[in-house]
PDB file of N, CA and C in Angstrom:
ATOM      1  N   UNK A   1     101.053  65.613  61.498  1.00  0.00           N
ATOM      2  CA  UNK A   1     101.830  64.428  61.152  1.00  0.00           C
ATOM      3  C   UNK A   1     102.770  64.065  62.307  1.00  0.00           C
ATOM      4  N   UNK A   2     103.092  63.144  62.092  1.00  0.00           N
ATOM      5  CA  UNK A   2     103.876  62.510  63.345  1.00  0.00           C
ATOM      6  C   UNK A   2     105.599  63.120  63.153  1.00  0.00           C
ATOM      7  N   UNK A   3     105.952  63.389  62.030  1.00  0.00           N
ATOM      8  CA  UNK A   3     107.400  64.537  61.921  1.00  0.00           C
ATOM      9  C   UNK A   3     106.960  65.665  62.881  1.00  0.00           C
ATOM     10  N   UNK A   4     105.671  66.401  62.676  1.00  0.00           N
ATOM     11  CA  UNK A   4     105.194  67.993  63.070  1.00  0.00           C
ATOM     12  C   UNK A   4     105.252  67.581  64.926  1.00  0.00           C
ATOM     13  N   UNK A   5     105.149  66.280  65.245  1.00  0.00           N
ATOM     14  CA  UNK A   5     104.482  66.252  66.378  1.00  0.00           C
ATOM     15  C   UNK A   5     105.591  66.197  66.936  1.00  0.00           C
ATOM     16  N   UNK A   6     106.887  65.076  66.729  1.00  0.00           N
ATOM     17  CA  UNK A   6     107.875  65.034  66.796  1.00  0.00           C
ATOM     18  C   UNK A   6     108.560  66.192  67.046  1.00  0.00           C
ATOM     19  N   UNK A   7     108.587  67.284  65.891  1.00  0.00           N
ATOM     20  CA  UNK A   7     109.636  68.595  66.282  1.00  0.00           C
ATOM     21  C   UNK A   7     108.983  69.222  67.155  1.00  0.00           C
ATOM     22  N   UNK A   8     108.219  69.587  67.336  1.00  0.00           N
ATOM     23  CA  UNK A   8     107.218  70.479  68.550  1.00  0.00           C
ATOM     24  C   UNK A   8     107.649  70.041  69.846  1.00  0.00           C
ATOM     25  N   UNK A   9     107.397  68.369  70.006  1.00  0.00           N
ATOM     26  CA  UNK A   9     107.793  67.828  71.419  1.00  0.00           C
ATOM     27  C   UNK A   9     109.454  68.350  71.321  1.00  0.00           C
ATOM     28  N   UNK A  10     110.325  68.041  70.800  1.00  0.00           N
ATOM     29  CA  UNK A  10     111.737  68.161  70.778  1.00  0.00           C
ATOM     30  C   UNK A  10     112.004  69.766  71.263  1.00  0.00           C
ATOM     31  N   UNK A  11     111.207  70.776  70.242  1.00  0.00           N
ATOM     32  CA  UNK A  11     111.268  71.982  70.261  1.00  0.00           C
ATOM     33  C   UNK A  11     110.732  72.499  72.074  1.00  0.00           C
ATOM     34  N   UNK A  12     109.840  72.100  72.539  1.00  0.00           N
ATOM     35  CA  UNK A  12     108.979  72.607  73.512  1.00  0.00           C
ATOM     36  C   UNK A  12     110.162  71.800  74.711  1.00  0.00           C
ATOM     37  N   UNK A  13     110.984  70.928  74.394  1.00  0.00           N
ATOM     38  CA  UNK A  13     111.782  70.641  75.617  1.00  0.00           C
ATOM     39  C   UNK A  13     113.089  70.859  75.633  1.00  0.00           C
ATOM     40  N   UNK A  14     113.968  71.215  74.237  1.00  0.00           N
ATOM     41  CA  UNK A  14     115.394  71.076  74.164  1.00  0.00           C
ATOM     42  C   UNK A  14     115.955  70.935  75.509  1.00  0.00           C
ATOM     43  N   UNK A  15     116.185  69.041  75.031  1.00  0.00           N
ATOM     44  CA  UNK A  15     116.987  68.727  76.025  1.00  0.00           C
ATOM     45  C   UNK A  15     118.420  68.843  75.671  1.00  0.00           C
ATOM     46  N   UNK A  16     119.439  68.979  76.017  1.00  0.00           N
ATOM     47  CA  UNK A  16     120.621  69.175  76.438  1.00  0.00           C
ATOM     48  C   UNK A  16     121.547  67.754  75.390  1.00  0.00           C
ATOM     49  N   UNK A  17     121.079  66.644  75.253  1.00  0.00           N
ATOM     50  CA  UNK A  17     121.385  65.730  73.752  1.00  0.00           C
ATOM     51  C   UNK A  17     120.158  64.442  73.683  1.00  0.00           C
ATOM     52  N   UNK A  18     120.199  64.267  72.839  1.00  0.00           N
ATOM     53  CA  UNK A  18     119.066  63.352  72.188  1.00  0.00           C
ATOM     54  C   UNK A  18     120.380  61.929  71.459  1.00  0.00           C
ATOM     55  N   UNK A  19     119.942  60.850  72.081  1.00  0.00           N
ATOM     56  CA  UNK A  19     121.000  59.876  71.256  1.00  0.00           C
ATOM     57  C   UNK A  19     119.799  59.137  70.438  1.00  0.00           C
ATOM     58  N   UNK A  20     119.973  58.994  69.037  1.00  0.00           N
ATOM     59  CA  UNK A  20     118.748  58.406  68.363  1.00  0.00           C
ATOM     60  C   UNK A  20     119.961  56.994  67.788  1.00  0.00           C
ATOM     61  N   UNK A  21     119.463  56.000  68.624  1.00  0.00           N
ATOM     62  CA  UNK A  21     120.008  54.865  68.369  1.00  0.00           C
ATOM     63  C   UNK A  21     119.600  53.562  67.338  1.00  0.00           C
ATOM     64  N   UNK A  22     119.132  54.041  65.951  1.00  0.00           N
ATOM     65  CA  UNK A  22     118.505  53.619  65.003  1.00  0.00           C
ATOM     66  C   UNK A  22     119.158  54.091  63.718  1.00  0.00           C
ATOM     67  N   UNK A  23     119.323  53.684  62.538  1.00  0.00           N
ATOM     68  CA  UNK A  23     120.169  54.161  61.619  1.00  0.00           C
ATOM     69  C   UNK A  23     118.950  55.252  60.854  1.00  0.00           C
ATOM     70  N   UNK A  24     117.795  54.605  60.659  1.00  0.00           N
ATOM     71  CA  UNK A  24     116.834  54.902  59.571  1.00  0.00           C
ATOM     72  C   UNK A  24     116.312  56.012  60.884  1.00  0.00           C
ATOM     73  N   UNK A  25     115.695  55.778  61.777  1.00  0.00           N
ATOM     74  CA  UNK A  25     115.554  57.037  62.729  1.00  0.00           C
ATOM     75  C   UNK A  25     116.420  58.330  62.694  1.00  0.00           C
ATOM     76  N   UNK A  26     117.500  57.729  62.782  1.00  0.00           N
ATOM     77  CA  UNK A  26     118.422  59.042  62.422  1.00  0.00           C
ATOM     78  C   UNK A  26     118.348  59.829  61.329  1.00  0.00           C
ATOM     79  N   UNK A  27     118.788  59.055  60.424  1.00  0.00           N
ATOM     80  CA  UNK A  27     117.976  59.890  58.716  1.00  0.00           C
ATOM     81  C   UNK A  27     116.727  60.489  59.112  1.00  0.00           C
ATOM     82  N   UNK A  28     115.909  60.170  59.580  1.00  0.00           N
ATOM     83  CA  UNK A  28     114.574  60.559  59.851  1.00  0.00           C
ATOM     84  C   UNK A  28     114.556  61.906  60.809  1.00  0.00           C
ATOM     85  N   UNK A  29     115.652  61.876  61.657  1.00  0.00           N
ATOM     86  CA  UNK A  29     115.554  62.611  62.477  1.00  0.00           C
ATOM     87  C   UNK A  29     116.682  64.084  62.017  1.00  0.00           C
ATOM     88  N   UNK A  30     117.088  63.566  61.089  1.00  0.00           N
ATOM     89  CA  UNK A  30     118.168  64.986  60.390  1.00  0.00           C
ATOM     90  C   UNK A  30     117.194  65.504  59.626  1.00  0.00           C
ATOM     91  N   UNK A  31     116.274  64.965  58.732  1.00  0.00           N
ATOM     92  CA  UNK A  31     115.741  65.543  57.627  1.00  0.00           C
ATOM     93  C   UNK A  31     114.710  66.456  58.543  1.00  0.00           C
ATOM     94  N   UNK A  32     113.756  65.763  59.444  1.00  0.00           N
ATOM     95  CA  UNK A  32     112.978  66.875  60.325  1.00  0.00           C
ATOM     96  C   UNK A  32     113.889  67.695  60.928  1.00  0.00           C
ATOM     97  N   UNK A  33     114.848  67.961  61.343  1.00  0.00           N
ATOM     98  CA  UNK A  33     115.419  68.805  62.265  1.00  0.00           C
ATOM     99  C   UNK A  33     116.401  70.120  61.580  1.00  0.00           C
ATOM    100  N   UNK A  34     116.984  69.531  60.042  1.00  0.00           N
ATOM    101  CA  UNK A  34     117.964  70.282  59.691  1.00  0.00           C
ATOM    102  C   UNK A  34     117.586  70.393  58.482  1.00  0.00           C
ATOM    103  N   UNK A  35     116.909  69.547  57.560  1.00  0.00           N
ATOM    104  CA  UNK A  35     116.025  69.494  56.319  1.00  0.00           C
ATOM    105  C   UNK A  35     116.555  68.606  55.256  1.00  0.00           C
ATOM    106  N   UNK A  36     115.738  68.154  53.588  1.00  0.00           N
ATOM    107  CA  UNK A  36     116.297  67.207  53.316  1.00  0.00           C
ATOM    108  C   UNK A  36     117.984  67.323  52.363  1.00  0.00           C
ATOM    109  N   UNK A  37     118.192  69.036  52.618  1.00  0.00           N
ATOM    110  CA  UNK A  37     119.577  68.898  51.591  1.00  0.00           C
ATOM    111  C   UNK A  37     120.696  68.926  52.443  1.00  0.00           C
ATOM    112  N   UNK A  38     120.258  69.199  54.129  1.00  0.00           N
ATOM    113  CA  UNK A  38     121.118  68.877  54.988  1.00  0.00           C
ATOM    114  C   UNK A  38     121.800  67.994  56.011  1.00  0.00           C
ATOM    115  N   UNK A  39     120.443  66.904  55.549  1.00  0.00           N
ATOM    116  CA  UNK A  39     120.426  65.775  56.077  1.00  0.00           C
ATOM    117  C   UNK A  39     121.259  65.198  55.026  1.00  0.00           C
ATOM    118  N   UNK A  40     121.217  65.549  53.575  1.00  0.00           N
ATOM    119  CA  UNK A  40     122.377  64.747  52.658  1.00  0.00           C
ATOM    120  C   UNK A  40     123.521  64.769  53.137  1.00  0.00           C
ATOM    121  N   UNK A  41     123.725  66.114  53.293  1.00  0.00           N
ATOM    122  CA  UNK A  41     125.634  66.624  53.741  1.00  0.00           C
ATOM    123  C   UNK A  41     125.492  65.596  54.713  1.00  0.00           C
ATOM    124  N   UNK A  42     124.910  65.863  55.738  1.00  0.00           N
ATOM    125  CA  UNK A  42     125.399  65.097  56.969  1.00  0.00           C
ATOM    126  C   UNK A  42     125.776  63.896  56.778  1.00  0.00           C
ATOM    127  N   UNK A  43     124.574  62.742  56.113  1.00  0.00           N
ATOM    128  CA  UNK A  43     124.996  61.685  55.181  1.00  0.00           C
ATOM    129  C   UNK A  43     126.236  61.334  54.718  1.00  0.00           C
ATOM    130  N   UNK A  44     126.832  62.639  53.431  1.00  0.00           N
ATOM    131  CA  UNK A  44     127.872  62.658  52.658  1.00  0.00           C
ATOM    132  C   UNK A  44     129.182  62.650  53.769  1.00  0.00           C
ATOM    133  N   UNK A  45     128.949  63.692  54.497  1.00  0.00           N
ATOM    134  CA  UNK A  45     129.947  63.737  55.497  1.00  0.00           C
ATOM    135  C   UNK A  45     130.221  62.830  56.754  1.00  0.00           C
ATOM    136  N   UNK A  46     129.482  62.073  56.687  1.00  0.00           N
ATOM    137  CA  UNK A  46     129.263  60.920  57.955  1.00  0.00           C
ATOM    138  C   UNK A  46     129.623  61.434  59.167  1.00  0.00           C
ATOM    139  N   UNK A  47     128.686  62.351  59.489  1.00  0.00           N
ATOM    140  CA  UNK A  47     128.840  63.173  61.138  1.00  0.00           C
ATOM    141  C   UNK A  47     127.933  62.018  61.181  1.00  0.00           C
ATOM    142  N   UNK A  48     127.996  62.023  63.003  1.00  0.00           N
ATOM    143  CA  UNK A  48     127.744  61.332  63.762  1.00  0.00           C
ATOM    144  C   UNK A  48     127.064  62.598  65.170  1.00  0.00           C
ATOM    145  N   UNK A  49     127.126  63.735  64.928  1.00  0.00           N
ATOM    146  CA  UNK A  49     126.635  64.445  65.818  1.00  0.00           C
ATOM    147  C   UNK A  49     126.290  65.779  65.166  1.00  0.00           C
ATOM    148  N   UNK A  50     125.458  66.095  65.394  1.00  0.00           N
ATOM    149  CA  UNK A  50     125.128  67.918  64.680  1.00  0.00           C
ATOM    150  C   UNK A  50     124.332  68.430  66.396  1.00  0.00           C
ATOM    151  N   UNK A  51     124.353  69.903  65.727  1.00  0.00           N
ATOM    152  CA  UNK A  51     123.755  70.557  67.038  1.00  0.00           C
ATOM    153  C   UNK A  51     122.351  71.529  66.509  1.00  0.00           C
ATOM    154  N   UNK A  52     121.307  71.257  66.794  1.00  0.00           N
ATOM    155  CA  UNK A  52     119.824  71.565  66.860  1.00  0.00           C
ATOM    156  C   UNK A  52     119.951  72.841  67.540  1.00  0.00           C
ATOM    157  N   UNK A  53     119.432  74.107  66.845  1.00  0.00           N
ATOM    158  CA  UNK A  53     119.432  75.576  67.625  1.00  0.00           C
ATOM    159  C   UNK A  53     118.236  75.958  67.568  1.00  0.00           C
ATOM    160  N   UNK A  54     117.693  76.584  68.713  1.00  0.00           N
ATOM    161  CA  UNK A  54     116.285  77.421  68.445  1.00  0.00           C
ATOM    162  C   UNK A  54     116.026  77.995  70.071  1.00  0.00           C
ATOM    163  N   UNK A  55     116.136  78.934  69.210  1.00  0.00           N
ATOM    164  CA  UNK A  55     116.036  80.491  70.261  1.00  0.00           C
ATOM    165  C   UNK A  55     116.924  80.371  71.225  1.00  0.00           C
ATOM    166  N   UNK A  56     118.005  80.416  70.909  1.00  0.00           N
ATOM    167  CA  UNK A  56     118.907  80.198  71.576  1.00  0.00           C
ATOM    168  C   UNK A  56     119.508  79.112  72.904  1.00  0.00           C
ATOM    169  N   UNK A  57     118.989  78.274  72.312  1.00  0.00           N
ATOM    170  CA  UNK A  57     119.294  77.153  73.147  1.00  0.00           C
ATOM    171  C   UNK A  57     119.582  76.123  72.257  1.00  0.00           C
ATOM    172  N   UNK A  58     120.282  74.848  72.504  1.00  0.00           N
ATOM    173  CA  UNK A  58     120.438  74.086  71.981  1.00  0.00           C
ATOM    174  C   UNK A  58     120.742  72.500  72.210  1.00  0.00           C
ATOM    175  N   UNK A  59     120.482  71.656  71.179  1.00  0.00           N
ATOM    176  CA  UNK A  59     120.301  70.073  71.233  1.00  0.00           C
ATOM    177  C   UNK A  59     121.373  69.501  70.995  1.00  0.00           C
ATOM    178  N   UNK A  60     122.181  68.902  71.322  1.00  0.00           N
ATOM    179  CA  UNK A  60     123.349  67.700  70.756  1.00  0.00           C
ATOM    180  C   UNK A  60     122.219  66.520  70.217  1.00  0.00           C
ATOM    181  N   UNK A  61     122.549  66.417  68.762  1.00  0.00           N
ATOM    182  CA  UNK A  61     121.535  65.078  68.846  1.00  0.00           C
ATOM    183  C   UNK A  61     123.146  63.845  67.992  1.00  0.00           C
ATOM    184  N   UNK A  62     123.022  62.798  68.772  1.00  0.00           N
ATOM    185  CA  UNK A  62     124.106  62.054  68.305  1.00  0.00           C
ATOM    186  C   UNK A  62     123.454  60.369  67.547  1.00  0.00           C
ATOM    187  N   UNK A  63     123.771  60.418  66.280  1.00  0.00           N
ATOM    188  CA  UNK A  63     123.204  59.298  65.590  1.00  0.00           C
ATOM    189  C   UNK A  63     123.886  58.294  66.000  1.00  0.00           C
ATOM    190  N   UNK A  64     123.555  57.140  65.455  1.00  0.00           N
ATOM    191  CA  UNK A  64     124.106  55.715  65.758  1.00  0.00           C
ATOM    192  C   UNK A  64     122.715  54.547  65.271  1.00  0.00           C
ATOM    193  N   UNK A  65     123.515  53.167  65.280  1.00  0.00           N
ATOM    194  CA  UNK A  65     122.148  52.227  64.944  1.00  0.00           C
ATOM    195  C   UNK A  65     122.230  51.359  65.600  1.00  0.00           C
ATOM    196  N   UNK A  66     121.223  50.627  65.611  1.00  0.00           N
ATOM    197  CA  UNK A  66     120.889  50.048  67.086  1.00  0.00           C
ATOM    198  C   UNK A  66     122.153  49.228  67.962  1.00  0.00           C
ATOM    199  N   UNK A  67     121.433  49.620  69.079  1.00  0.00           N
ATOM    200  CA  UNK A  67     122.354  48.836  70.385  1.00  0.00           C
ATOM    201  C   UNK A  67     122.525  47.670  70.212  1.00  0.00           C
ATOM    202  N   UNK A  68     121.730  46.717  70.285  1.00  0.00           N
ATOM    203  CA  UNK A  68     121.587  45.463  70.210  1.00  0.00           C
ATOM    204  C   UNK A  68     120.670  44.785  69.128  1.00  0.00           C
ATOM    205  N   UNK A  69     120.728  43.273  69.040  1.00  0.00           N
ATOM    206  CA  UNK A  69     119.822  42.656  67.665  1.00  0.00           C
ATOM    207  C   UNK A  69     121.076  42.245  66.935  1.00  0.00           C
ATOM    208  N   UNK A  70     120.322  41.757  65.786  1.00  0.00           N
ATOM    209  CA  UNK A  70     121.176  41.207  64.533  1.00  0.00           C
ATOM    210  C   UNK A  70     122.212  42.403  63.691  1.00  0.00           C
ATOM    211  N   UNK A  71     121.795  43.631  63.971  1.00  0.00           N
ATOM    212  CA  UNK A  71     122.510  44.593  63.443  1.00  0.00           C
ATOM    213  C   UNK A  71     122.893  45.481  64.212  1.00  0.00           C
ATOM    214  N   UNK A  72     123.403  45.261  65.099  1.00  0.00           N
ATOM    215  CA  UNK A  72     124.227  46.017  66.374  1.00  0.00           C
ATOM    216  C   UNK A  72     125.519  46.962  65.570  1.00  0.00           C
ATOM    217  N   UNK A  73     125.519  47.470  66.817  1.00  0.00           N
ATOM    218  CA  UNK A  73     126.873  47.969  66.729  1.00  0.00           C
ATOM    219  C   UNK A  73     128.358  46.748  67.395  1.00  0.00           C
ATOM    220  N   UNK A  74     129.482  47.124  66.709  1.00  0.00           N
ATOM    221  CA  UNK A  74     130.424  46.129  67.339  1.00  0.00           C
ATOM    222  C   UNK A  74     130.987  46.317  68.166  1.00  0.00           C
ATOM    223  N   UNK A  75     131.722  46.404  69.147  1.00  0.00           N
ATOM    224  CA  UNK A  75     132.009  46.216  70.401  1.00  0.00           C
ATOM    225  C   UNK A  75     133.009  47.964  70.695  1.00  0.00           C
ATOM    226  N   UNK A  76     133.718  47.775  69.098  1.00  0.00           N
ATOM    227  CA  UNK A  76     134.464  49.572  69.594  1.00  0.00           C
ATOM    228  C   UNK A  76     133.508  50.643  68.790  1.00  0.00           C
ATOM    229  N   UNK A  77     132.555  50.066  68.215  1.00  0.00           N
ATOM    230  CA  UNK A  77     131.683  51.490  67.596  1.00  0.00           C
ATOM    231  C   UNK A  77     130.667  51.970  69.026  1.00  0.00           C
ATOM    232  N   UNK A  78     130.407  50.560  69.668  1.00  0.00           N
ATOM    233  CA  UNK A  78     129.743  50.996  70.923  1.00  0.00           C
ATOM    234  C   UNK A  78     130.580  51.900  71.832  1.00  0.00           C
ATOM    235  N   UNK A  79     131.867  51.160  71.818  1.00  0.00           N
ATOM    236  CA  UNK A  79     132.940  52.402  72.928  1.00  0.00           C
ATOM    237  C   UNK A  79     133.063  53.443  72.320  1.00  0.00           C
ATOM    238  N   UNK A  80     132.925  53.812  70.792  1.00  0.00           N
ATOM    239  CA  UNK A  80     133.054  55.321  70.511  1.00  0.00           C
ATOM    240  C   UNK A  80     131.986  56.269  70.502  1.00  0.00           C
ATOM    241  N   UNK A  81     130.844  55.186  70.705  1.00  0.00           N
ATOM    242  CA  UNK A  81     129.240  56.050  71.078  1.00  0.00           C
ATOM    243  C   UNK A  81     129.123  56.285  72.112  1.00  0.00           C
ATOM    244  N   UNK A  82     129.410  55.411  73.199  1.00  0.00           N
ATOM    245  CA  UNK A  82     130.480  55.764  74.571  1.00  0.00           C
ATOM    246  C   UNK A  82     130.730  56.826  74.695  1.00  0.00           C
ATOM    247  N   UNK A  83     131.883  57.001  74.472  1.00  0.00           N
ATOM    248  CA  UNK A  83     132.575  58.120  74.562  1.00  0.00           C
ATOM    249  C   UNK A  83     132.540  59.710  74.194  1.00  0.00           C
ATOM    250  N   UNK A  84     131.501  59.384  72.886  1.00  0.00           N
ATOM    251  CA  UNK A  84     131.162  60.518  72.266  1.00  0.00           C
ATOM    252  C   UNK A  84     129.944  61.238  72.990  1.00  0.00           C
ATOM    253  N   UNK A  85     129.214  60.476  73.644  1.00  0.00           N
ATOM    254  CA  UNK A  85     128.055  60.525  74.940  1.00  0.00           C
ATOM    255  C   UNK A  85     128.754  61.678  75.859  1.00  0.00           C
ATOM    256  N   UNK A  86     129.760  60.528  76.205  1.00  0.00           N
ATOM    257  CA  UNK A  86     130.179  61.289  77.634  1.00  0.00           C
ATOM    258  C   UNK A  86     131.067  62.598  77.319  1.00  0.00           C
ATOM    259  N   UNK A  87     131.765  62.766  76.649  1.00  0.00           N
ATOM    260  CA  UNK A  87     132.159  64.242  75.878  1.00  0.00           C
ATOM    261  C   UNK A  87     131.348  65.220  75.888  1.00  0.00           C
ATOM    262  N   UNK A  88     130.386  64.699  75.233  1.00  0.00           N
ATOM    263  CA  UNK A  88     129.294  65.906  74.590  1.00  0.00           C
ATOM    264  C   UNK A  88     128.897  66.110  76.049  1.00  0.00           C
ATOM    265  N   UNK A  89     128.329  65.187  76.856  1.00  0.00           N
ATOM    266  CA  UNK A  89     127.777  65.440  78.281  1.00  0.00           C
ATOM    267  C   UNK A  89     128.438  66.759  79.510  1.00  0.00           C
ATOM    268  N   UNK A  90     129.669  65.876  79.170  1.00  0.00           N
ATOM    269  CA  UNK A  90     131.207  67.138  79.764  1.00  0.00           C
ATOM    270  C   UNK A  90     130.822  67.939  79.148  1.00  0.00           C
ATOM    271  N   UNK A  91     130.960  68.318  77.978  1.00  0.00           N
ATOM    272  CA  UNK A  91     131.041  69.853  77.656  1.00  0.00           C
ATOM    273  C   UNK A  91     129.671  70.614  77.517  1.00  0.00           C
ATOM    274  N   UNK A  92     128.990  70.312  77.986  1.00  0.00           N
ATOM    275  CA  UNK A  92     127.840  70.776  78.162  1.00  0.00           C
ATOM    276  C   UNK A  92     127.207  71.474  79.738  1.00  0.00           C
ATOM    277  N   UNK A  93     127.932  70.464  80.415  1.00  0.00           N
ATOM    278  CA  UNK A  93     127.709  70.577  81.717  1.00  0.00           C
ATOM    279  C   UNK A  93     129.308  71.234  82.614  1.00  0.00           C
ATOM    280  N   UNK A  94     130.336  71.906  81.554  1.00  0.00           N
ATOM    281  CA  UNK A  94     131.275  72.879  82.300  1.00  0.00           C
ATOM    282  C   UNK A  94     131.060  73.857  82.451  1.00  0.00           C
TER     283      UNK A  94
END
């Protein structure tokens, strides 16, 4: 399935963060990655970032919905996806 194919590629490269800039992608992308009663919390809790572990390495994956179009983000949710980018980036790379 295209979930199975999905985690494998993700799994076989853990990159360092994944920004999934889609709302429904994101849901999509918690439930494959963390599963579906943890993709609720995340939901419930409105994180905006979780961290993907396997074998000791690990993913920043940071949600958000789309960049641009009729359902954008507004001008300071973009500066806090911004920012939350470049954070996670810093602390990854000290």
């Amino acid at each position: 399935s295209l979930d199975k194919a999905t985690k494998n590629l993700i799994d076989g490269i853990m990159p360092d963060i994944i920004v999934i800039a889609n709302a429904k992608a994101s849901e999509l992308m918690q439930k494959i990655f963390f599963g579906e009663s943890e993709a609720e919390k995340i939901k419930l809790k409105r994180k905006t970032k979780c961290t993907y572990r396997l074998n000791g390495q690990k993913t920043e994956m940071i949600f958000s919905s789309m960049l641009s179009g009729q359902r954008a983000l507004d001008t300071y949710s973009r500066s806090r996806l911004a920012t939350e980018i470049s954070e996670t980036w810093k602390s990854r790379n000290n």
